[in-house]
Protein backbone atom coordinates (compact mmCIF):
# COMPACT_ATOMS: atom_id res chain seq x y z
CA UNK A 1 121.24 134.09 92.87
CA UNK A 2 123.53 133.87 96.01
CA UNK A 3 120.64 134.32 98.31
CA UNK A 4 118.49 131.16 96.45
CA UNK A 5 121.94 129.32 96.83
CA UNK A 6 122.27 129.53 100.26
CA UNK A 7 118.76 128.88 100.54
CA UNK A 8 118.84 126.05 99.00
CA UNK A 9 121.96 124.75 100.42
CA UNK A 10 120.26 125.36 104.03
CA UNK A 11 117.68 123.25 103.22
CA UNK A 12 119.52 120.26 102.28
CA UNK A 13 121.20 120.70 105.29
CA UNK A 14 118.02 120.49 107.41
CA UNK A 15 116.80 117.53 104.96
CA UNK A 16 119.68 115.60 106.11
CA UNK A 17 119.93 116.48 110.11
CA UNK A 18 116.01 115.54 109.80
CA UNK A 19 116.83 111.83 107.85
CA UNK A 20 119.80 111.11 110.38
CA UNK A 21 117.75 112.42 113.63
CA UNK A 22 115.26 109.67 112.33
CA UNK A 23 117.30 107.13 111.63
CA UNK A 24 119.38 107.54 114.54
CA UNK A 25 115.20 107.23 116.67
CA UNK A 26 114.70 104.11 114.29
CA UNK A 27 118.03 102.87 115.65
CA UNK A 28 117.14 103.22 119.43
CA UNK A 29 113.57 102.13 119.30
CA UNK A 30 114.67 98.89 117.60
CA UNK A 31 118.22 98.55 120.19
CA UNK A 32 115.47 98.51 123.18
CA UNK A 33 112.91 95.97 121.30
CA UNK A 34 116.02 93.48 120.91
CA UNK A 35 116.77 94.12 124.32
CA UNK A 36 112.97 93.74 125.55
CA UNK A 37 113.48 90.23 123.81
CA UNK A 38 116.99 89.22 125.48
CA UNK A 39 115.54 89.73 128.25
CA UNK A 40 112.11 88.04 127.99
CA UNK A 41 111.44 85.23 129.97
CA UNK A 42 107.77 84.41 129.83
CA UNK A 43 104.85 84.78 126.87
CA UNK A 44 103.86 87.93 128.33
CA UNK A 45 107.59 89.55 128.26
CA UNK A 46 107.35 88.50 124.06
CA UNK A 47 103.74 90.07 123.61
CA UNK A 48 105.30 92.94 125.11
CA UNK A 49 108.53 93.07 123.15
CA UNK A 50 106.05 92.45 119.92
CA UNK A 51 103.70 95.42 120.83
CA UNK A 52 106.87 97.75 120.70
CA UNK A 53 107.96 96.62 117.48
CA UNK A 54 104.24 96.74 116.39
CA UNK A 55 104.56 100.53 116.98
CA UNK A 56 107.86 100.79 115.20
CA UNK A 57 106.50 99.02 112.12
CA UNK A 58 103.46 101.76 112.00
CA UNK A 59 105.86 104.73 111.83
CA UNK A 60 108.70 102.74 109.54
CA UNK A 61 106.71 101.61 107.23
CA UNK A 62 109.54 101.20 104.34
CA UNK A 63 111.67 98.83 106.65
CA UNK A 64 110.91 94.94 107.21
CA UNK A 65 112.68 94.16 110.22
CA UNK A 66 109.64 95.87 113.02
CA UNK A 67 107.00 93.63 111.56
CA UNK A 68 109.64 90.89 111.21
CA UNK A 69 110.63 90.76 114.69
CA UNK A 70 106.78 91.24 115.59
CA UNK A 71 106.11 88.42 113.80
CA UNK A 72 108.47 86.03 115.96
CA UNK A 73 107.68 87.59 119.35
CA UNK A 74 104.42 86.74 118.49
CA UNK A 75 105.01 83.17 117.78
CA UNK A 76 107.49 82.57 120.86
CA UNK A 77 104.78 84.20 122.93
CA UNK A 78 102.37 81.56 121.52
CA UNK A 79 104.79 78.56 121.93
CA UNK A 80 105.22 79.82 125.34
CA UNK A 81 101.84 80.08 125.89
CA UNK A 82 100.88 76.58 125.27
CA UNK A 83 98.33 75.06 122.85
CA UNK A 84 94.79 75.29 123.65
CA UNK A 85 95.92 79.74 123.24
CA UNK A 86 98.52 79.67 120.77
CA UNK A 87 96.00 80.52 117.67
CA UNK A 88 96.06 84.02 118.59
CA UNK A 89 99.37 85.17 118.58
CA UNK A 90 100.10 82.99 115.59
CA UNK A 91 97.52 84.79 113.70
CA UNK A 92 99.25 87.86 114.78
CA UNK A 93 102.18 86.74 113.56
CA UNK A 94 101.34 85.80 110.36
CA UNK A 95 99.61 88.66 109.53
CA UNK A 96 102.97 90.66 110.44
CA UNK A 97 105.07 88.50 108.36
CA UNK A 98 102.94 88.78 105.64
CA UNK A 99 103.27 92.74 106.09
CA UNK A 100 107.40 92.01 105.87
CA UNK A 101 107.19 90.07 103.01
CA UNK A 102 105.44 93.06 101.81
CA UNK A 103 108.51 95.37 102.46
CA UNK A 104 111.06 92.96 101.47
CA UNK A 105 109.48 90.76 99.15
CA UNK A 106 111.80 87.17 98.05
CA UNK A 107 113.86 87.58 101.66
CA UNK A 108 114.98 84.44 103.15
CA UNK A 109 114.70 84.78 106.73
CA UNK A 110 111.14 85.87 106.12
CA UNK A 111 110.27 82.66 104.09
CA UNK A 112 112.00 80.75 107.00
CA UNK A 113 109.94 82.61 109.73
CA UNK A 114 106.56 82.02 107.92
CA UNK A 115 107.36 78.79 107.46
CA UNK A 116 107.93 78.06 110.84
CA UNK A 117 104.68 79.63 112.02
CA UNK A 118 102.79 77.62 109.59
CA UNK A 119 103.89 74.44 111.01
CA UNK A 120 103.07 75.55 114.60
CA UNK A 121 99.75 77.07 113.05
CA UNK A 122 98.60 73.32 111.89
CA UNK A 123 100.42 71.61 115.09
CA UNK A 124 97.65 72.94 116.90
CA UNK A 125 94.97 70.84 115.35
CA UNK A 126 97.22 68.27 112.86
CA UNK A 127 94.06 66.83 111.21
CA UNK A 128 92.07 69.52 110.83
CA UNK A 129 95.21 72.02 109.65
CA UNK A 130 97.00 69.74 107.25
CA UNK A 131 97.44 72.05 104.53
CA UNK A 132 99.16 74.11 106.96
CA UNK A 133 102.19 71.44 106.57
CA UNK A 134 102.19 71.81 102.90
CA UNK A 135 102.77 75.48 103.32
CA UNK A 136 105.11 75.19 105.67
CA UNK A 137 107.32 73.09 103.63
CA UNK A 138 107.05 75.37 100.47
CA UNK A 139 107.80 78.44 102.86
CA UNK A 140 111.03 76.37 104.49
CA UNK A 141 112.20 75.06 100.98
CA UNK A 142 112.21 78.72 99.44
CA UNK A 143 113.38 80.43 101.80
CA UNK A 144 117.16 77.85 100.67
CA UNK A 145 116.12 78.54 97.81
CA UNK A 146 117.00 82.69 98.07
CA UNK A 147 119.86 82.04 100.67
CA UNK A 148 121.32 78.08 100.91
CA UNK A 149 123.66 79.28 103.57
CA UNK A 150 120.84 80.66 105.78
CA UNK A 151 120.92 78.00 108.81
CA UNK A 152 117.23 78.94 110.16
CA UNK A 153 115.16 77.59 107.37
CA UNK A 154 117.41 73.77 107.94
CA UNK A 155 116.93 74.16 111.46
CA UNK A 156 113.17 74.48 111.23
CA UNK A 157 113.00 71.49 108.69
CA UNK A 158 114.92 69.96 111.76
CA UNK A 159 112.64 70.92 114.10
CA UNK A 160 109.47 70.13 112.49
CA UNK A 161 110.86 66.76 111.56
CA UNK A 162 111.78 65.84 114.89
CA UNK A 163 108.37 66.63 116.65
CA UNK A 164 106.51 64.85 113.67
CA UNK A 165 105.88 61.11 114.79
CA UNK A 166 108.22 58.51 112.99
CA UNK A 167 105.05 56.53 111.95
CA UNK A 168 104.46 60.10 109.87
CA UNK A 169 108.30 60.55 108.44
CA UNK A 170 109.37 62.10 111.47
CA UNK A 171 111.47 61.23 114.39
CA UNK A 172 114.89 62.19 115.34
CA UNK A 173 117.01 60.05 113.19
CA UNK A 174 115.11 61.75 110.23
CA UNK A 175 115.79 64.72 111.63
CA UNK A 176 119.43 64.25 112.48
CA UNK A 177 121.03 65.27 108.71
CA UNK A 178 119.16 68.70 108.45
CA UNK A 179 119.87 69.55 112.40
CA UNK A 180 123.58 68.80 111.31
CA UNK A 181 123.56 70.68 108.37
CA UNK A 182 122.01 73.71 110.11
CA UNK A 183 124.52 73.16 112.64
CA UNK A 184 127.52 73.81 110.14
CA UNK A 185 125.85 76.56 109.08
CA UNK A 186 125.41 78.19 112.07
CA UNK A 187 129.07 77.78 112.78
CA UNK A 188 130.09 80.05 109.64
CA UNK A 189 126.79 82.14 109.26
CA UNK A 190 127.34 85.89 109.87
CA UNK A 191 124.61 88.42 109.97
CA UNK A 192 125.11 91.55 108.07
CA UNK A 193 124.44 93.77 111.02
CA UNK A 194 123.08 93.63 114.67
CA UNK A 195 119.63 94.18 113.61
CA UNK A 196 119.51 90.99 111.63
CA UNK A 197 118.09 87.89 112.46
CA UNK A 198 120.56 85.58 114.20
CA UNK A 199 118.37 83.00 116.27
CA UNK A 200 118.30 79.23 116.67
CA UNK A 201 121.67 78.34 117.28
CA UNK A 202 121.19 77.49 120.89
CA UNK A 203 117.90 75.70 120.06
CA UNK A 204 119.18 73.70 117.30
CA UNK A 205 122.05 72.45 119.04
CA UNK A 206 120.05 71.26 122.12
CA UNK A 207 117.94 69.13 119.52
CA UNK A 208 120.77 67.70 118.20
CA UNK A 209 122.22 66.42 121.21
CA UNK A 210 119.24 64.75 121.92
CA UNK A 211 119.97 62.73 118.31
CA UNK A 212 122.76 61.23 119.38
């Protein structure tokens, strides 16, 4: 009986240097993707910084943020990239944020992500991709829904609204209240922890200034 004991303690043991040797991998590998993207300057440095979290999403399968963050390197790549060869990396990265939303299904940030690739998805070709906007705006207006004090889904409402011709309900005085209000809630927003999403600040407030 002492023998299966210690046995059995040993192997919980091992069980738990194994979990914390992998989470303490997980923890790396996604430190030097969020570094790859500090650091990127062109589309090419984001396809790269979404191919490593490609591979992390493969082996993690049970957590959201690999696909997540694959998802926007994907689409910064394709803004960066301009128009006429956008369509490929946003399919990428809707197909990735549809894996997230898999993982971590009724999450905010990833309802404010898709939405914002949807827009840019029927920017490319407004006539043809106008269901694309409808999307889009059911994507931005649940991801409130789940969090209200999220600032990215307000922010992208922002955006969208102030790229969309006035003679369409755009225009930047339309877009002026939501860039605000994202703005206040950038100011008190906190992520949970240094792998969560914490983008658009610097974006948002450039927009706004150009409001006033």
């Amino acid at each position: 009986m002492k023998t299966l004991k210690c046995t059995f303690l040993t192997l919980l043991l091992l069980i738990g240097i194994s979990t914390f040797a992998r989470q303490d991998r997980y923890t790396a590998a996604m430190s030097k993707g969020m570094e790859l993207m500090a650091v990127a300057k062109v589309s090419d440095d984001f396809s790269l910084a979404a191919n490593h979290f490609e591979r992390i999403a493969r082996v993690e399968t049970s957590q959201w943020r690999p696909a997540y963050y694959a998802s926007y390197c994907h689409l910064i790549s394709a803004l960066m990239a301009g128009k006429d060869k956008m369509d490929p990396s946003l399919d990428k990265a809707l197909a990735l944020i549809a894996e997230a939303d898999v993982i971590a299904p009724e999450h905010s940030e990833i309802y404010a992500l898709k939405g914002y690739i949807e827009f840019m998805k029927m920017s490319v070709d407004p006539m043809a991709r106008l269901p694309f906007m409808k999307k889009a705006a059911a994507s931005l207006d649940k991801a409130i829904a789940l969090n209200p004090e999220n600032p990215r889904p307000y922010y992208i409402k922002g955006q969208n609204l102030f790229f969309t011709p006035a003679a369409f309900g755009g225009g930047k005085q339309t877009a002026r209240p939501l860039l605000e209000l994202a703005d206040a809630k950038f100011r008190t927003f906190k992520a949970a922890n240094a792998m969560d999403p914490n983008w658009g600040i610097e974006r948002n407030t450039a927009l706004l200034q150009q409001c006033k």
